[in-house]
N, C-alpha and C. Protein backbone atom coordinates (compact mmCIF):
# COMPACT_ATOMS: atom_id res chain seq x y z
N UNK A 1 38.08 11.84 12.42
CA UNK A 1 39.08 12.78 12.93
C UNK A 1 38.42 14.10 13.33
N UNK A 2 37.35 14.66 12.25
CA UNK A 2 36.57 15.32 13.10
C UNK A 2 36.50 15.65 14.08
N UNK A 3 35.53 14.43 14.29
CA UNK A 3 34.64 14.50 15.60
C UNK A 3 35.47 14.73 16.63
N UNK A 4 36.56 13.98 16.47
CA UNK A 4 37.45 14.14 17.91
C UNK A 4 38.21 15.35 18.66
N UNK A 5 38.11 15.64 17.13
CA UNK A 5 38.81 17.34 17.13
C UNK A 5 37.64 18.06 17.83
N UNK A 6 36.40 17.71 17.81
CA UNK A 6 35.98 18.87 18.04
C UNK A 6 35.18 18.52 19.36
N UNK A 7 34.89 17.51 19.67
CA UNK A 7 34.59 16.99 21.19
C UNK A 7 36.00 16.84 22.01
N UNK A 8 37.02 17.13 21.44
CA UNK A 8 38.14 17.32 22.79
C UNK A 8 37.96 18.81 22.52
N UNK A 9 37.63 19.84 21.59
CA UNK A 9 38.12 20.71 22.04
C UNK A 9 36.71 21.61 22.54
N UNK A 10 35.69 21.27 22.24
CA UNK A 10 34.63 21.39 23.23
C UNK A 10 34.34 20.73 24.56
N UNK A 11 34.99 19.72 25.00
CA UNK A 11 35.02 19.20 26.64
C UNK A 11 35.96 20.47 27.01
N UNK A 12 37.20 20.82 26.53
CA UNK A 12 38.31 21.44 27.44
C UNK A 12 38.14 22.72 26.78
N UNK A 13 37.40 23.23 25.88
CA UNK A 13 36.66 24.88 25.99
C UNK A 13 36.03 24.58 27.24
N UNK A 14 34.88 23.97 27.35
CA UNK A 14 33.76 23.95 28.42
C UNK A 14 34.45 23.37 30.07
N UNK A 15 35.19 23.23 30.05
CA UNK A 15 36.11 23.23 31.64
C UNK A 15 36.48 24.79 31.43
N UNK A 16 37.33 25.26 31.06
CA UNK A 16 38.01 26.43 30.83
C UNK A 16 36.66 27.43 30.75
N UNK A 17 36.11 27.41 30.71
CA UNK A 17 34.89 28.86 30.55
C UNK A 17 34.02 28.47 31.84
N UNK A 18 33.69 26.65 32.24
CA UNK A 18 33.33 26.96 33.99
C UNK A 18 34.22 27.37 34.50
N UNK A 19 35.58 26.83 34.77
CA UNK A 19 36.37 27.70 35.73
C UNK A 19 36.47 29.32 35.64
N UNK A 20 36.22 29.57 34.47
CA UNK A 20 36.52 31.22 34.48
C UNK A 20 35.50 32.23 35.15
N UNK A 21 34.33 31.20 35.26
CA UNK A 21 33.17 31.98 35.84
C UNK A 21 33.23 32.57 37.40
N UNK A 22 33.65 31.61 38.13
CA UNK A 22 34.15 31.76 39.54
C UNK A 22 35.08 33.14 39.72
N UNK A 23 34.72 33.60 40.67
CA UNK A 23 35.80 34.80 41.57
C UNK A 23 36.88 34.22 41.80
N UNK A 24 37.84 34.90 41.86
CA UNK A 24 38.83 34.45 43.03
C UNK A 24 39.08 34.01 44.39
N UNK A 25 38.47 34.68 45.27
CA UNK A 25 37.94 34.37 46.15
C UNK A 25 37.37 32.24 46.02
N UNK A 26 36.61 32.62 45.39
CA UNK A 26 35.61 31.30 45.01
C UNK A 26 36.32 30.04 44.65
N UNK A 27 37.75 30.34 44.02
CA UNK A 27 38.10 29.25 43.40
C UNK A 27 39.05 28.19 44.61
N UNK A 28 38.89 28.85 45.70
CA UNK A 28 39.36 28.55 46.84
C UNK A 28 38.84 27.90 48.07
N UNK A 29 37.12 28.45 47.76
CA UNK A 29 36.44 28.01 48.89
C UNK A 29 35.85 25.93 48.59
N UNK A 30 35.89 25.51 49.94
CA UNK A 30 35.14 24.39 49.92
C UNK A 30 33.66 24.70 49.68
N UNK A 31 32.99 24.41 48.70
CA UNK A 31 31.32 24.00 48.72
C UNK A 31 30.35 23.48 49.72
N UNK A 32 30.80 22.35 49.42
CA UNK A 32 30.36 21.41 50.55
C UNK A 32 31.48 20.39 51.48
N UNK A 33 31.03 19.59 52.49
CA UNK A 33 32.33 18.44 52.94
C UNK A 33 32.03 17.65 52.12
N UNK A 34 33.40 17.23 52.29
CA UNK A 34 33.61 16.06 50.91
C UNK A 34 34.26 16.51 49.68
N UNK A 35 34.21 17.85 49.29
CA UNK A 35 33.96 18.39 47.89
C UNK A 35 35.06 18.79 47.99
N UNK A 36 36.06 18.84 46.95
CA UNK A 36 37.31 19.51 47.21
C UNK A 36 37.19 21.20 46.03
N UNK A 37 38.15 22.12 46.38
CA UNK A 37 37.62 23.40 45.64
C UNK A 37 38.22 23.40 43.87
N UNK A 38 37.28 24.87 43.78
CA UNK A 38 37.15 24.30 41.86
C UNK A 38 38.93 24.48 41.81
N UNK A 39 39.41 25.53 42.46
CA UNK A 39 40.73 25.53 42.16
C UNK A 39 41.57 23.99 42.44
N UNK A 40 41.05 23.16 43.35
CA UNK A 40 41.47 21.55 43.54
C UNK A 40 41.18 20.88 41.98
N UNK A 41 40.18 21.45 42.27
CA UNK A 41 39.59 20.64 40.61
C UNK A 41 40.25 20.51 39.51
N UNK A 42 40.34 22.20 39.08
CA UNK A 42 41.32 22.32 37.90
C UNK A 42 42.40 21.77 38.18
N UNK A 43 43.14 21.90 39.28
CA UNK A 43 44.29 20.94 39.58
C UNK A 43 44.50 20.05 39.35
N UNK A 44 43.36 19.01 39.34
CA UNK A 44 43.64 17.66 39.29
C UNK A 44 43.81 17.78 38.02
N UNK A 45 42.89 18.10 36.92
CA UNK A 45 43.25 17.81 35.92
C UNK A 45 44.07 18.81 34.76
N UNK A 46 44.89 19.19 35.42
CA UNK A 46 46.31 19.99 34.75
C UNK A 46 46.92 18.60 34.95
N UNK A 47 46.94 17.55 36.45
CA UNK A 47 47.61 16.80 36.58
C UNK A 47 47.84 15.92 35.36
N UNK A 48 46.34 15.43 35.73
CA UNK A 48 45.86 14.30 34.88
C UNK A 48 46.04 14.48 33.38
N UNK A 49 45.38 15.57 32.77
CA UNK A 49 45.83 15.91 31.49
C UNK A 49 46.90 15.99 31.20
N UNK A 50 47.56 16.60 31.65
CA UNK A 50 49.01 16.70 31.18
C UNK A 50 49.98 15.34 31.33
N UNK A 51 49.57 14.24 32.38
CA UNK A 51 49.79 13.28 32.45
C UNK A 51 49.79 12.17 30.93
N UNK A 52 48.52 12.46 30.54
CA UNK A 52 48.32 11.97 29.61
C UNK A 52 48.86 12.34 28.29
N UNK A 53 48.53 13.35 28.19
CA UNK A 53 49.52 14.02 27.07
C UNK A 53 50.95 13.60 27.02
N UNK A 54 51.79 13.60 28.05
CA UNK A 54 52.88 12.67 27.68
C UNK A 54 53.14 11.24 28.00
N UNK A 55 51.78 10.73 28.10
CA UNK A 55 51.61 9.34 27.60
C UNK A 55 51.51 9.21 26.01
N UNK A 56 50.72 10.00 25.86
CA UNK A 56 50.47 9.97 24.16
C UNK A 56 51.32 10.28 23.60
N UNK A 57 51.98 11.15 24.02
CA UNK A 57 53.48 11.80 23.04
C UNK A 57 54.27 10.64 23.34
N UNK A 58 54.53 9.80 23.98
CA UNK A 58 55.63 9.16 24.54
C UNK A 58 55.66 7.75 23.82
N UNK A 59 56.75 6.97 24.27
CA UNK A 59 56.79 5.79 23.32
C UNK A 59 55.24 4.81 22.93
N UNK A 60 55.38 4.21 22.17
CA UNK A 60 54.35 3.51 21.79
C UNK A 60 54.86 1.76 20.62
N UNK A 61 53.35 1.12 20.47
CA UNK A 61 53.80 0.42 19.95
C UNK A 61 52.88 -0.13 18.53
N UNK A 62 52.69 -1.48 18.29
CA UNK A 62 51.47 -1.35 17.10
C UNK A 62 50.66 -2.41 18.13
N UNK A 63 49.23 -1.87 17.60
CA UNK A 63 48.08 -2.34 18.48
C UNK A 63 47.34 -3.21 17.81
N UNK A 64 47.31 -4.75 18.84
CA UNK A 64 46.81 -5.43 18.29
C UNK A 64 45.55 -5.63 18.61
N UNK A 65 44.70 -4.71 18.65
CA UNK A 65 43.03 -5.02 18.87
C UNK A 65 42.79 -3.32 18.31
N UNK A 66 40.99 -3.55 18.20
CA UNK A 66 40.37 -2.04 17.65
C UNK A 66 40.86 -1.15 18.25
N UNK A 67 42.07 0.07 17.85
CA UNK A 67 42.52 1.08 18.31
C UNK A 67 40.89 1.63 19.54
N UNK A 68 40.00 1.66 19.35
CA UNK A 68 39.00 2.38 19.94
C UNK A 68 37.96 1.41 21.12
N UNK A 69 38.55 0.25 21.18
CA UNK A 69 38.20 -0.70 22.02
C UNK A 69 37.65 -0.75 23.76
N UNK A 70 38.60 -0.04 23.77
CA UNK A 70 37.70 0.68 25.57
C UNK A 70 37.24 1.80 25.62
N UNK A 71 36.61 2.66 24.11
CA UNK A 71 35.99 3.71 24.50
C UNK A 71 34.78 3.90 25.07
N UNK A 72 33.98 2.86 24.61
CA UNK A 72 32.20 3.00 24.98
C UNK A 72 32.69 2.56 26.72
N UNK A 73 33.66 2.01 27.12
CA UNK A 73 33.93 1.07 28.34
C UNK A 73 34.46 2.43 29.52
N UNK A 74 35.00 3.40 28.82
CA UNK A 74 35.81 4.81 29.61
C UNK A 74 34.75 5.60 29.34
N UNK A 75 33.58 5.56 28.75
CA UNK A 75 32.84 6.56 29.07
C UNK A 75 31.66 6.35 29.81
N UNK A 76 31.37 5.20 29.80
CA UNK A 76 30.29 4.68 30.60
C UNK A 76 30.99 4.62 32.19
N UNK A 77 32.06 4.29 32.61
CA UNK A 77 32.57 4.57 33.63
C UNK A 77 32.42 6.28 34.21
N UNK A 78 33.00 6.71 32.97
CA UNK A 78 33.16 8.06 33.71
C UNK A 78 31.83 9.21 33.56
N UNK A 79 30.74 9.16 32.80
CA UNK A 79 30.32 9.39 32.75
C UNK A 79 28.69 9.01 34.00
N UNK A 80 29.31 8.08 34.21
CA UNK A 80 28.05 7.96 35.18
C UNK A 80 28.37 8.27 36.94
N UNK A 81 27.46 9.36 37.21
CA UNK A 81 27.81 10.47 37.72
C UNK A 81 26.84 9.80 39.12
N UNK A 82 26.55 8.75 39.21
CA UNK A 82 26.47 7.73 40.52
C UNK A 82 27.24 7.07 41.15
N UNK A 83 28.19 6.79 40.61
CA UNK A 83 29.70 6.22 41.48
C UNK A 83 30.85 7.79 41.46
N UNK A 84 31.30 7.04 42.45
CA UNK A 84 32.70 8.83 43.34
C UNK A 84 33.84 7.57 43.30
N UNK A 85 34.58 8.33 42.53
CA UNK A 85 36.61 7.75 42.94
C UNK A 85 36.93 8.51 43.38
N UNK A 86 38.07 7.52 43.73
CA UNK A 86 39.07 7.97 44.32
C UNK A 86 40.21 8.21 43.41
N UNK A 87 40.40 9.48 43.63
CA UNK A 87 41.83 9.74 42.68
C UNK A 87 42.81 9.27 43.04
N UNK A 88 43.97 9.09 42.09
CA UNK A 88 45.21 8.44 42.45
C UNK A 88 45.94 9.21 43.34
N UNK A 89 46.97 8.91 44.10
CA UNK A 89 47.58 10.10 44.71
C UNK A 89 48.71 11.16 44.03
N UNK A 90 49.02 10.58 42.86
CA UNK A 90 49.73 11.42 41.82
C UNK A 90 49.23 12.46 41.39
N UNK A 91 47.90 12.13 41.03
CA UNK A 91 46.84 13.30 40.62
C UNK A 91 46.02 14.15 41.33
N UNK A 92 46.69 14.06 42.86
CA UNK A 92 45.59 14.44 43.63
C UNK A 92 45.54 16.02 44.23
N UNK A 93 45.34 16.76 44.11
CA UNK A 93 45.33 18.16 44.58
C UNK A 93 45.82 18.69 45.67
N UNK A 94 46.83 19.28 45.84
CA UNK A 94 47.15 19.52 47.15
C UNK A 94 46.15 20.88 47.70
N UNK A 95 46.41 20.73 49.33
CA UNK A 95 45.27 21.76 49.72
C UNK A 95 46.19 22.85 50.24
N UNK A 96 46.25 23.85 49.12
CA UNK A 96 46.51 25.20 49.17
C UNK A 96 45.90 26.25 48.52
N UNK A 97 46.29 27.30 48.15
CA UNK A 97 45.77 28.41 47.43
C UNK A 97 45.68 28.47 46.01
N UNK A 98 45.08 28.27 45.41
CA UNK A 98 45.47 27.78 44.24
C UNK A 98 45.04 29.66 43.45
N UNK A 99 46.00 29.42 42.22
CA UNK A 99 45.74 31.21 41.08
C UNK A 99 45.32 30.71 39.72
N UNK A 100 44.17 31.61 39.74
CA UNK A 100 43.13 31.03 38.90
C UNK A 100 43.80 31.67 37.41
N UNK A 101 44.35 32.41 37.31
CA UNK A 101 45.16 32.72 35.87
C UNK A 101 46.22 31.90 35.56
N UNK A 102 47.08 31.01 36.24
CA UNK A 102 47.84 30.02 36.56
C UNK A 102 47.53 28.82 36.08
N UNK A 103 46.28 28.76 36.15
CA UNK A 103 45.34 27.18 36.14
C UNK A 103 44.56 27.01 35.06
N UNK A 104 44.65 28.33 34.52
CA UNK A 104 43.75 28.92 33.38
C UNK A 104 44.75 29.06 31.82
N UNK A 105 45.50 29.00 32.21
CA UNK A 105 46.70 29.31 31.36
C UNK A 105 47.24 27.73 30.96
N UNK A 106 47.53 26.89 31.94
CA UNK A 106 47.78 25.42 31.98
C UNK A 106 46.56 24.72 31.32
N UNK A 107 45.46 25.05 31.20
CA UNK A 107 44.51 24.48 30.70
C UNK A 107 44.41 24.07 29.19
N UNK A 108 44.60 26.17 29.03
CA UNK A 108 44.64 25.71 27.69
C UNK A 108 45.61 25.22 26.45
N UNK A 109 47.14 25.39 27.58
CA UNK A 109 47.75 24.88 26.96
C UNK A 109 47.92 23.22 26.99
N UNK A 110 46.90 22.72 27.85
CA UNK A 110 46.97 21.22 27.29
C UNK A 110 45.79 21.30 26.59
N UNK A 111 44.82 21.97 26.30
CA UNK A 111 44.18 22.12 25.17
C UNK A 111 44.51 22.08 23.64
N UNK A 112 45.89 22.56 23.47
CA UNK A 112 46.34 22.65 22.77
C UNK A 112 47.05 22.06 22.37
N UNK A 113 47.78 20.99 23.34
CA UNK A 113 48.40 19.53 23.38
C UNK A 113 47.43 18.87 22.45
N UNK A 114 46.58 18.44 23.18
CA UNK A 114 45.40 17.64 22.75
C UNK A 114 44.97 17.68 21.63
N UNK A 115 45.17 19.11 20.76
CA UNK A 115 44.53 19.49 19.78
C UNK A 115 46.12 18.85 18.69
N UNK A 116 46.80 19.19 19.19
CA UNK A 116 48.07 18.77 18.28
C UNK A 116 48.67 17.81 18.32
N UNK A 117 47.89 16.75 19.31
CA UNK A 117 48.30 15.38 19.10
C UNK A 117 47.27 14.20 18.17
N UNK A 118 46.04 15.40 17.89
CA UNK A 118 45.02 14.77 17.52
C UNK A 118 45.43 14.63 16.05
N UNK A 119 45.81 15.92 16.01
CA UNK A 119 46.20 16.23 14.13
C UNK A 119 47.23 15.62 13.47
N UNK A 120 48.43 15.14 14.85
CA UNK A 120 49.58 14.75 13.93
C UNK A 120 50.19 13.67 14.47
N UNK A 121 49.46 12.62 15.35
CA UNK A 121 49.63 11.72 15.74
C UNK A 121 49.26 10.31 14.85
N UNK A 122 49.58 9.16 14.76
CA UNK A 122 48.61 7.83 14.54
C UNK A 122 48.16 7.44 16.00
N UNK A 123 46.83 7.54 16.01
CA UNK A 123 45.72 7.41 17.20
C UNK A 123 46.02 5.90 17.25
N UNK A 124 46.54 5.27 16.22
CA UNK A 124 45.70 3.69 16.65
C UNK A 124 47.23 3.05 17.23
N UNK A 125 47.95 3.45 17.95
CA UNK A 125 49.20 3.09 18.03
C UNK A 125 48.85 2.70 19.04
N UNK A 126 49.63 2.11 20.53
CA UNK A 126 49.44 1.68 21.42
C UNK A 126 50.25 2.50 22.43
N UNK A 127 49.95 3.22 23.26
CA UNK A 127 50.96 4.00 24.52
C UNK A 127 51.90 2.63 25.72
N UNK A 128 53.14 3.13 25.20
CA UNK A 128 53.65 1.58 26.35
C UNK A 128 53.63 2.33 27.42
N UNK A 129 53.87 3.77 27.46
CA UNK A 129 54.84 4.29 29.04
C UNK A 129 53.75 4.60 30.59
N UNK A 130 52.47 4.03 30.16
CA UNK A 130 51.76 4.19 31.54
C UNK A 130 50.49 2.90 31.06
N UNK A 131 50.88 1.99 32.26
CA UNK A 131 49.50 0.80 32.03
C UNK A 131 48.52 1.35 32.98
N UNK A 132 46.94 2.23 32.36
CA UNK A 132 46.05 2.30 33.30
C UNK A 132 45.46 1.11 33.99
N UNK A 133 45.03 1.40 35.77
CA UNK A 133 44.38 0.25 36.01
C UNK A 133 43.39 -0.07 35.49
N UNK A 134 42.86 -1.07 35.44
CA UNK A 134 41.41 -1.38 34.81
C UNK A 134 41.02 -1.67 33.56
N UNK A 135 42.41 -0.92 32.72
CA UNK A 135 41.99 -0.58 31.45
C UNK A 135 43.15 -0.98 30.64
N UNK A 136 44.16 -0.94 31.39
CA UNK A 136 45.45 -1.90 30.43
C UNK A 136 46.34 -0.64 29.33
N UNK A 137 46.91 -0.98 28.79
CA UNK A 137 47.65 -0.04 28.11
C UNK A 137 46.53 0.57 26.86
N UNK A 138 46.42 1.89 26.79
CA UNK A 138 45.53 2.64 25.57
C UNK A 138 45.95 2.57 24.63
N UNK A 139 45.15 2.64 23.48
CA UNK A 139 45.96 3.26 22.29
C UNK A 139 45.61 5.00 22.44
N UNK A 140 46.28 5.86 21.45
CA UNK A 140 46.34 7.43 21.49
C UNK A 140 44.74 7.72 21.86
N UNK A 141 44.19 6.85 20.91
CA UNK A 141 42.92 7.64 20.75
C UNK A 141 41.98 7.12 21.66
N UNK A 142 41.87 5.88 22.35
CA UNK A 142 41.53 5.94 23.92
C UNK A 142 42.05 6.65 24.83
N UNK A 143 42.82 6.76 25.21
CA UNK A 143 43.64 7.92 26.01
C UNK A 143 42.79 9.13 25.53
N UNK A 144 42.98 9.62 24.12
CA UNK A 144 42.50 10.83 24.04
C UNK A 144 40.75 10.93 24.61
N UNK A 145 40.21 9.99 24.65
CA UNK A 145 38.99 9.48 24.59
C UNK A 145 39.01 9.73 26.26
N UNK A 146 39.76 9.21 27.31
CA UNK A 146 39.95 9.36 28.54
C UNK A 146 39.86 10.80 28.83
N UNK A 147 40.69 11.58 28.57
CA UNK A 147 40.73 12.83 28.84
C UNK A 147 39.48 13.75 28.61
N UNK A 148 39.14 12.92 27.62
CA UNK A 148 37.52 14.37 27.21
C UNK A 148 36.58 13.87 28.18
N UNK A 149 36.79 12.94 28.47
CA UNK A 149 35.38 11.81 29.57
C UNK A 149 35.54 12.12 30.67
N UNK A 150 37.08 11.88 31.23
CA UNK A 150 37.43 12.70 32.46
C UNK A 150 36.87 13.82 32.57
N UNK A 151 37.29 14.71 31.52
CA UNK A 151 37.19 16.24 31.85
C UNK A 151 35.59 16.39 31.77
N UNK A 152 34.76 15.70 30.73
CA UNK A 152 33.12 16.11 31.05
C UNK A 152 32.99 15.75 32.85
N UNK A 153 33.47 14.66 33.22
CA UNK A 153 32.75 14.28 34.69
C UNK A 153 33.00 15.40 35.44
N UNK A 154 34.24 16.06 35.19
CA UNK A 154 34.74 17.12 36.29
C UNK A 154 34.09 18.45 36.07
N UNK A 155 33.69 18.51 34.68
CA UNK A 155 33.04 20.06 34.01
C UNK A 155 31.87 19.81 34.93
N UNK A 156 30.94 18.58 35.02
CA UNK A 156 29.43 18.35 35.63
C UNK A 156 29.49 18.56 37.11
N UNK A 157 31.02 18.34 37.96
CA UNK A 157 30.95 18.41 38.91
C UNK A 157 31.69 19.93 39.53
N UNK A 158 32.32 20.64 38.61
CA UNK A 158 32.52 22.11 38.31
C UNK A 158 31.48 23.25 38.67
N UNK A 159 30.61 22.83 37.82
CA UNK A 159 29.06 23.31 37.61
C UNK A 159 28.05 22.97 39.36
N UNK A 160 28.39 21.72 39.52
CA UNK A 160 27.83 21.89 41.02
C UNK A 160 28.44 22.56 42.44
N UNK A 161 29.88 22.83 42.17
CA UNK A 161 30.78 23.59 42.58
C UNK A 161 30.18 25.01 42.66
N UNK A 162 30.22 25.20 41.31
CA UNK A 162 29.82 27.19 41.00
C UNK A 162 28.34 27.00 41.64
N UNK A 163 27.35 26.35 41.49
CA UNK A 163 26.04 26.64 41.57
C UNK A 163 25.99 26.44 43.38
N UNK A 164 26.58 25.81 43.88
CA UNK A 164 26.89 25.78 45.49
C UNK A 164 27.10 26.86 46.08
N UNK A 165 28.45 26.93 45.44
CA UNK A 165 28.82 28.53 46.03
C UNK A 165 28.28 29.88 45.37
N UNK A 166 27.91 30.13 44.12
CA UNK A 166 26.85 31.14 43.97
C UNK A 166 25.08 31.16 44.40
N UNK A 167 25.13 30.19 45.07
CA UNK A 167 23.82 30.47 45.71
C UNK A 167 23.67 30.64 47.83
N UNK A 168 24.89 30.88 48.02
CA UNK A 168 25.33 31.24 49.22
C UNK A 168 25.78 32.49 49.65
């Protein structure tokens, strides 16, 4: 229980302190083509996180395999920083102006989701109300496991964001 506590809340400290680094200005600009902006970024995953979070809060059932069964399987996916997805279109960023105190504020309050679903949830339950592709229905603590994996890939690609545009 630890650990989890403290690698979700060090993935989504460490999103929240790259995004804070950026100007305003900055959180707006494209990097490169292809690249969508950090303010897209954080976007997506206010989406996504918060998505999840009321997956986890939401109905559930009892799980009949290792509550933790697709974790080594969701991080080796997301962590390997040689394959590019495609985001869903639910989660996908729209292209406007995005306010970086806005995005900053949403962060940490699913930070804080996360942190309070960790403490007072049963992880090994099964989430019915969203079947991921690929991956089939989670239990809490895969899901929770999703979100910190997600959020490292996006912190790594955050970081190439800021280092793009502060060296221009």
């Amino acid at each position: 229980m630890e650990k989890i506590i403290r690698e979700a809340n060090e993935t989504l400290t460490a999103l929240e302190h790259e995004f804070s680094k950026f100007d305003t200005p900055q959180i707006n600009e494209v990097p490169f083509e292809g690249s969508w902006t950090a303010g897209q970024l954080a976007e997506h995953l206010v989406l996504s996180n918060s998505g999840f979070l009321e997956v986890i809060n939401g109905p559930v059932a009892e799980t009949d395999k290792p509550a933790d069964l697709m974790v080594t399987e969701i991080r080796k996916d997301f962590l390997n920083f040689n394959v590019k997805y495609d985001s869903p279109k639910e989660i996908y960023p729209e292209d406007r102006t995005y306010n970086q105190p806005e995005l900053l504020k949403s962060l940490k309050q699913i930070r804080q989701g996360v942190s309070d679903a960790i403490i007072g949830l049963d992880l090994t339950k099964t989430c019915t109300a969203y079947e991921l592709p690929g991956y089939g229905f989670l239990t809490r603590l895969e899901a929770i496991y999703f979100v910190i994996y997600h959020t490292q890939r996006h912190v790594y690609q955050l970081k190439n964001i800021y280092n793009e545009l502060d060296s221009n």
